[in-house]
N, C-alpha and C. Protein backbone atom coordinates (compact mmCIF):
# COMPACT_ATOMS: atom_id res chain seq x y z
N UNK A 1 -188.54 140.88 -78.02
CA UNK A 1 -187.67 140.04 -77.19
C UNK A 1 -186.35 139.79 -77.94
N UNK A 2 -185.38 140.21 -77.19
CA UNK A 2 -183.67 139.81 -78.00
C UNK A 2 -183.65 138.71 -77.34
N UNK A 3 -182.93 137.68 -78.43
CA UNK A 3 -182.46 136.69 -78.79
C UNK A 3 -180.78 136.91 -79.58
N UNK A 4 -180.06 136.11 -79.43
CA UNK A 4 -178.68 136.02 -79.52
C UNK A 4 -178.70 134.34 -79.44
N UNK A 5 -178.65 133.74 -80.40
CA UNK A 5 -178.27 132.22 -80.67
C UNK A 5 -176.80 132.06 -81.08
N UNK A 6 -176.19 131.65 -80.52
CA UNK A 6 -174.77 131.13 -80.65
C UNK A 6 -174.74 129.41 -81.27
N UNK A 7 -173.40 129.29 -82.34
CA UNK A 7 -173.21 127.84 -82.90
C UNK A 7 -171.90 128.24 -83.10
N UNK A 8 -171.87 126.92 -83.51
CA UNK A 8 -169.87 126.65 -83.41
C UNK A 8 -169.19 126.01 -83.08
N UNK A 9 -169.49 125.79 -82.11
CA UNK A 9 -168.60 125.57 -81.19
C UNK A 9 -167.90 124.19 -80.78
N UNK A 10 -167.17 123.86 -79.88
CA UNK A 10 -166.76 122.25 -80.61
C UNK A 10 -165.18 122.05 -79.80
N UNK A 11 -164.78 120.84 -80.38
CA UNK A 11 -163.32 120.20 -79.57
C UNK A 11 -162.74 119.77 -80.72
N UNK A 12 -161.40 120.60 -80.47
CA UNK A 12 -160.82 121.29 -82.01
C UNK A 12 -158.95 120.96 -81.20
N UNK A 13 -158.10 120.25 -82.16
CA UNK A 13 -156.59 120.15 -81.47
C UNK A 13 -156.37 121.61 -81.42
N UNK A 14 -155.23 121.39 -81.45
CA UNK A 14 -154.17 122.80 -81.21
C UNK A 14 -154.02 122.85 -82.56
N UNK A 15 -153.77 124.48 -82.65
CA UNK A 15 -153.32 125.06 -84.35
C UNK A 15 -154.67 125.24 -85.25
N UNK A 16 -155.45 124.33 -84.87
CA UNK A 16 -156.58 124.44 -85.93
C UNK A 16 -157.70 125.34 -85.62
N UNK A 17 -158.63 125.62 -86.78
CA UNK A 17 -159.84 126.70 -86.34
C UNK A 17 -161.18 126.06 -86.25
N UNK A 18 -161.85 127.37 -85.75
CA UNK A 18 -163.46 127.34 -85.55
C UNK A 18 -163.72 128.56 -85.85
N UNK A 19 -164.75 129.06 -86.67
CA UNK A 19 -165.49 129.60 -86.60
C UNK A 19 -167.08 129.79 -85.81
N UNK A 20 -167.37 130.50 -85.39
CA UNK A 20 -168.46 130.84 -84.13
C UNK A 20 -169.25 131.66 -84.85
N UNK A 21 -170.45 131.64 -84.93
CA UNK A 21 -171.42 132.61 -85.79
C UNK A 21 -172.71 132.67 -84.26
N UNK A 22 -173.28 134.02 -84.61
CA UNK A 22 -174.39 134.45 -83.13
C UNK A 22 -175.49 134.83 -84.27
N UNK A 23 -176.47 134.48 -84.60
CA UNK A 23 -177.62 135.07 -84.93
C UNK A 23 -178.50 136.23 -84.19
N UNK A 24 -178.77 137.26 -84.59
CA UNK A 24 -179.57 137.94 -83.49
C UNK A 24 -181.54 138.29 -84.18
N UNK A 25 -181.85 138.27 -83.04
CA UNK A 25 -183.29 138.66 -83.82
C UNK A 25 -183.78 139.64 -82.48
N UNK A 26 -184.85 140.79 -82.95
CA UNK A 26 -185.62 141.41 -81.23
C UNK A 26 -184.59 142.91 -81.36
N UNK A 27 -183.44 143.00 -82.27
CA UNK A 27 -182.62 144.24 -82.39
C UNK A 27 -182.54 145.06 -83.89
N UNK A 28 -182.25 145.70 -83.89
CA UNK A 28 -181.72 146.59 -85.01
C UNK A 28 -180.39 146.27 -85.31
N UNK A 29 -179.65 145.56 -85.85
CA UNK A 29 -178.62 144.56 -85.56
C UNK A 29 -177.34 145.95 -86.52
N UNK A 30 -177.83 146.19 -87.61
CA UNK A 30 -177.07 147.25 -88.43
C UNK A 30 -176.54 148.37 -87.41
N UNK A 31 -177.22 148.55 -86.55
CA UNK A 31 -176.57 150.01 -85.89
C UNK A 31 -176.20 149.17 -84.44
N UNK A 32 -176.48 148.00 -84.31
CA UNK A 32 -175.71 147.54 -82.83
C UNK A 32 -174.36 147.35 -82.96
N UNK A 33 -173.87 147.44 -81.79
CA UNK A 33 -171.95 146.87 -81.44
C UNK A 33 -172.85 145.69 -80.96
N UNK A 34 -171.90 144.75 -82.08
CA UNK A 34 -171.73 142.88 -81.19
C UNK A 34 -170.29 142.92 -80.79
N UNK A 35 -170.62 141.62 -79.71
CA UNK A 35 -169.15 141.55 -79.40
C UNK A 35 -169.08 140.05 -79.54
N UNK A 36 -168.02 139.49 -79.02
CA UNK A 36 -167.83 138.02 -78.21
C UNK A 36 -166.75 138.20 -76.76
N UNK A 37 -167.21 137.54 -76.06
CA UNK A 37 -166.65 137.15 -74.82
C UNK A 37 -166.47 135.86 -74.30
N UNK A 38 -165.90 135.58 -73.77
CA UNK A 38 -165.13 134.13 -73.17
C UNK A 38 -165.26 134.17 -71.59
N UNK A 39 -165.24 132.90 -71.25
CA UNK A 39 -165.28 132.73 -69.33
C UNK A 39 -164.98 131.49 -69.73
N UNK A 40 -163.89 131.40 -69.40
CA UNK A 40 -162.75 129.91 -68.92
C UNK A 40 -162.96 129.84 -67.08
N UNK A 41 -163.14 128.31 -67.28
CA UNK A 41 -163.44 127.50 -65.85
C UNK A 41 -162.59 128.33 -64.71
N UNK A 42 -163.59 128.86 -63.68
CA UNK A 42 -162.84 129.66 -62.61
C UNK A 42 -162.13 130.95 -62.91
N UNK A 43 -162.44 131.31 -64.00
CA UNK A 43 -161.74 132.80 -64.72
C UNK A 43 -163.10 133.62 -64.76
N UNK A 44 -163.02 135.02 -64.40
CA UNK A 44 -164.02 135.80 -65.05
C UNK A 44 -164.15 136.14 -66.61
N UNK A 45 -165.33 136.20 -66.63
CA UNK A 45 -165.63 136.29 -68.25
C UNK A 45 -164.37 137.58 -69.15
N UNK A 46 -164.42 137.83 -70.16
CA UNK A 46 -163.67 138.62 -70.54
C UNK A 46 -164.18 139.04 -72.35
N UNK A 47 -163.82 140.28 -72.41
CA UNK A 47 -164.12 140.41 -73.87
C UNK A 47 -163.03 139.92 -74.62
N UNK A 48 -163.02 139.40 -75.64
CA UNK A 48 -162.36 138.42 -76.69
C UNK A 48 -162.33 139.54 -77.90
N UNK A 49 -163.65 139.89 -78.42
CA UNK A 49 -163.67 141.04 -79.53
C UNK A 49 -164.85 141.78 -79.54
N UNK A 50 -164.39 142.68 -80.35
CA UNK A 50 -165.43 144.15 -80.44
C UNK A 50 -165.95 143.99 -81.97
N UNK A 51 -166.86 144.79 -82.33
CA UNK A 51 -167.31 144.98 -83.99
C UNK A 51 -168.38 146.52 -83.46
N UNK A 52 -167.96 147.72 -83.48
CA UNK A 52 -168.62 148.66 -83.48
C UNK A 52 -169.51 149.12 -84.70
N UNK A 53 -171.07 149.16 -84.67
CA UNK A 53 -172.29 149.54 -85.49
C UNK A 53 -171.26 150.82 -86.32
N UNK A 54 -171.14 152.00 -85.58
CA UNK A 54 -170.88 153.35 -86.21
C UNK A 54 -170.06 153.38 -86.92
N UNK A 55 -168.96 153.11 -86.63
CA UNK A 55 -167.52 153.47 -86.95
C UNK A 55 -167.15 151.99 -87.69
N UNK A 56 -167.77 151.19 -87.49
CA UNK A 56 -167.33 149.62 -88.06
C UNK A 56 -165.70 149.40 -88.06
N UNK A 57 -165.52 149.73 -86.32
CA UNK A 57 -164.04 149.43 -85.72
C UNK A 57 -164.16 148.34 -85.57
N UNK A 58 -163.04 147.92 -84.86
CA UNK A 58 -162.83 146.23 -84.41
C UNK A 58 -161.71 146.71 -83.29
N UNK A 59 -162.17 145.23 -82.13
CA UNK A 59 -160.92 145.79 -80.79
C UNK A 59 -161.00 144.46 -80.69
N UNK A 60 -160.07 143.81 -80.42
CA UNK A 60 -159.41 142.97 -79.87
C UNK A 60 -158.94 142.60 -78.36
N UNK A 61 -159.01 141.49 -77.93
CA UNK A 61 -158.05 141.24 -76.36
C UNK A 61 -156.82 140.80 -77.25
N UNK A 62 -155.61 141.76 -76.74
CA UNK A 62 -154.63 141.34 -76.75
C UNK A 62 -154.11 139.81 -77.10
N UNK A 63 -154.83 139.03 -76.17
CA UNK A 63 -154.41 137.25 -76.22
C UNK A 63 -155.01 137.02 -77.77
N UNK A 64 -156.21 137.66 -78.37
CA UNK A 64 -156.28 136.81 -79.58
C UNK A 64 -155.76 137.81 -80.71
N UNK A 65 -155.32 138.95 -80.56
CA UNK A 65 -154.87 139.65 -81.71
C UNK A 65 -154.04 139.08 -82.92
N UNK A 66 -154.10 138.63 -84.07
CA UNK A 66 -153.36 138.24 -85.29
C UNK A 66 -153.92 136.73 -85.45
N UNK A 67 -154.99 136.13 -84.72
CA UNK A 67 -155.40 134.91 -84.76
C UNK A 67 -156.77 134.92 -84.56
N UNK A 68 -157.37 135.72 -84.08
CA UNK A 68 -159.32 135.64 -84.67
C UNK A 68 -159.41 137.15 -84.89
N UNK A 69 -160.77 137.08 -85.76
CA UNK A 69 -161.20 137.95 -86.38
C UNK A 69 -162.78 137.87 -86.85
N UNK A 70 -163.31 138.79 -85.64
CA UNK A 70 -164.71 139.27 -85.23
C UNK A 70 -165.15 139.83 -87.01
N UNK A 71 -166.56 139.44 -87.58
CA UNK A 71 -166.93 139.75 -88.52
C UNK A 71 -168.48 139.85 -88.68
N UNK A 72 -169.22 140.91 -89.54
CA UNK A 72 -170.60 140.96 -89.35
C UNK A 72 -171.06 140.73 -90.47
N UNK A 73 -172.53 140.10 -91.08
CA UNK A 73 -172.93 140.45 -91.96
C UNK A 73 -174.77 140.96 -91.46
N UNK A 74 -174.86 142.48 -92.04
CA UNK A 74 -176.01 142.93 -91.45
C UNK A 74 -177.08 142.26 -92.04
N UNK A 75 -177.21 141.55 -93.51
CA UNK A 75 -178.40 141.41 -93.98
C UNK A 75 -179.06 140.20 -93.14
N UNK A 76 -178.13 139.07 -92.82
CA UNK A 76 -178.32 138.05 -92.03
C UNK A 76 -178.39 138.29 -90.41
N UNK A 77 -178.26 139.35 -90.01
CA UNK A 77 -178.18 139.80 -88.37
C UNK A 77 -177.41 138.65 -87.70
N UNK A 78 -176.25 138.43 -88.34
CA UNK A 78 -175.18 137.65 -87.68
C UNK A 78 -173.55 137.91 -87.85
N UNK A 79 -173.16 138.08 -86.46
CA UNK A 79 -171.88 137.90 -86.02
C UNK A 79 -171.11 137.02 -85.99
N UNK A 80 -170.03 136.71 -86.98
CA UNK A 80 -168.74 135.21 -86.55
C UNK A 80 -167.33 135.91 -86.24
N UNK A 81 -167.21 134.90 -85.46
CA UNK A 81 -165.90 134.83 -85.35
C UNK A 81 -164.85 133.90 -85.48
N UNK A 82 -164.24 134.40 -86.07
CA UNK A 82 -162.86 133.33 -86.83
C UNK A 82 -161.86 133.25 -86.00
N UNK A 83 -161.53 131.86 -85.69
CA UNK A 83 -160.67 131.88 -84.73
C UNK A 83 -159.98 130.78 -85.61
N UNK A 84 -158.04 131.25 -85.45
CA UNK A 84 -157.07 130.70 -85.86
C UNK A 84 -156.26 129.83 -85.18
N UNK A 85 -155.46 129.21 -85.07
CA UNK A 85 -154.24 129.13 -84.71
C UNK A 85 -154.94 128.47 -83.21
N UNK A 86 -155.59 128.32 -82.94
CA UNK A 86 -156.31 127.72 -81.40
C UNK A 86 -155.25 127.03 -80.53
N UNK A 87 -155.18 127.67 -79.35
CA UNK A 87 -154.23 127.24 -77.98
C UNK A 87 -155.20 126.52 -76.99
N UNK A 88 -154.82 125.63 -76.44
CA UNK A 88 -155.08 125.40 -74.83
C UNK A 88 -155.97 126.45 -74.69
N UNK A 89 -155.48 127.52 -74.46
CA UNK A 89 -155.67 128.91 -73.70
C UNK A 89 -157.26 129.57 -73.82
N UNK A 90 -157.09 129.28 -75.56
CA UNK A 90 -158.70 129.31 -75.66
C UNK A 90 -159.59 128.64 -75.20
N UNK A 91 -159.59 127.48 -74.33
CA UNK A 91 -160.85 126.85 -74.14
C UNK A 91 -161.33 127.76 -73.05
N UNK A 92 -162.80 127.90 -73.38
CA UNK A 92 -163.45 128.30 -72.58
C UNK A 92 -165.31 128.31 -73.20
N UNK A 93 -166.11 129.09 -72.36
CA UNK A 93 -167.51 129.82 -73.03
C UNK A 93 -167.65 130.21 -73.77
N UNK A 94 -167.85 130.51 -74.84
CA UNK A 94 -167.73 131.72 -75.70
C UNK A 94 -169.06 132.22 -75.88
N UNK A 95 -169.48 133.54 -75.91
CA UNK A 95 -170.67 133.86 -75.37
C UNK A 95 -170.66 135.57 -76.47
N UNK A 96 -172.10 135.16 -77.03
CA UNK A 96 -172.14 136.79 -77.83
C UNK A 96 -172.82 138.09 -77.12
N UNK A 97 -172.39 138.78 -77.48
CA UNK A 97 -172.79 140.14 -76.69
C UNK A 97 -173.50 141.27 -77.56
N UNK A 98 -174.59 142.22 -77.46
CA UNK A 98 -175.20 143.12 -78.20
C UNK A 98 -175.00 144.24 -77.38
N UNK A 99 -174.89 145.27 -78.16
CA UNK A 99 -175.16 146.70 -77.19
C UNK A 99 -176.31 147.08 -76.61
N UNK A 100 -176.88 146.75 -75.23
CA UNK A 100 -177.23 146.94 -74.49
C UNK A 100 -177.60 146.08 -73.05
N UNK A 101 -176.50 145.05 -73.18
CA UNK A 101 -176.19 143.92 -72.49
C UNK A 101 -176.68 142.80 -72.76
N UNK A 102 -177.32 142.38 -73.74
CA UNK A 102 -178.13 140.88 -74.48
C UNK A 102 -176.61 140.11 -74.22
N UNK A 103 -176.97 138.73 -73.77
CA UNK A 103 -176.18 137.74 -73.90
C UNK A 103 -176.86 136.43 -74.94
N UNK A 104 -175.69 135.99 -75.34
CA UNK A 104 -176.26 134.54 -75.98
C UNK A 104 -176.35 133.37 -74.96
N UNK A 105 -176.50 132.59 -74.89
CA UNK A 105 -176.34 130.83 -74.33
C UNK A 105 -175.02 130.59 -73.80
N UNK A 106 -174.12 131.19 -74.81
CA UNK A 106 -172.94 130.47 -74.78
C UNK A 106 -173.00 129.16 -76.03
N UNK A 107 -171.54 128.74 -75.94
CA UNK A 107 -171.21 127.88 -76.55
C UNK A 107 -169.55 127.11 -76.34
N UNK A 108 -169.51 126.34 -76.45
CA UNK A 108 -168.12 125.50 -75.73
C UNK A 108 -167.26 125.18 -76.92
N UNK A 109 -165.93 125.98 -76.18
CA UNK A 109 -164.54 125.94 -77.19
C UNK A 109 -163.59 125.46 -76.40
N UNK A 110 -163.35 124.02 -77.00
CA UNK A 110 -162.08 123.43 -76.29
C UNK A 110 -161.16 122.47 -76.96
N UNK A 111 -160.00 123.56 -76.75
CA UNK A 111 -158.77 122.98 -77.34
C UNK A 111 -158.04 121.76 -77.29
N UNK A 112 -157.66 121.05 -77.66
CA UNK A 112 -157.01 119.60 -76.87
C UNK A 112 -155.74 120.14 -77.90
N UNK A 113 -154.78 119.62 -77.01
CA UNK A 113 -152.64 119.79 -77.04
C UNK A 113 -152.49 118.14 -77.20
């Protein structure tokens, strides 16, 4: 059984960070792509970041490029993500993703201006 536990998460001003960490258990976590994704109120969900198993690429959405940064460590079968510089813009779900559609819980990121 996959499992994807998400923490982190929290009510954070503007400018400042969070880090988001996903535990996984039920996978082979070393050769999976994790991701993270976001769904802001009345928005469809969206990918936020990539971390590819093979190639140990990284992809980005545009909106967070130069301000978070998707990171793995395999021995712990967990995914964080570092998020910088936090806007408004970011509040939303934030939700982890495994290669083969596993979702986490979610977890709540919201900015206050």
């Amino acid at each position: 059984q996959v499992q994807l536990v998400e923490s982190g998460g929290g009510l954070v001003q503007l400018g400042l960070s969070l880090n988001l960490s996903c535990t996984a258990s039920g996978i082979i976590f070393s050769t999976s792509t994790m991701g993270w994704f976001r769904q802001a109120p009345g928005k469809q969900r969206e990918a936020v970041a990539l971390f590819t198993s093979g190639s140990r690429s990284t992809d980005y959405a545009d909106s967070v490029k130069g301000r978070f940064t998707i990171s793995r460590d395999n021995v712990k079968s967990t995914v964080y993500l570092l998020m910088n510089s936090l806007k408004p813009e970011d509040t939303a779900v934030y939700y982890c993703w495994c290669e083969g559609g596993f979702w986490g819980q979610g977890t709540q990121v919201t900015v206050s201006s």
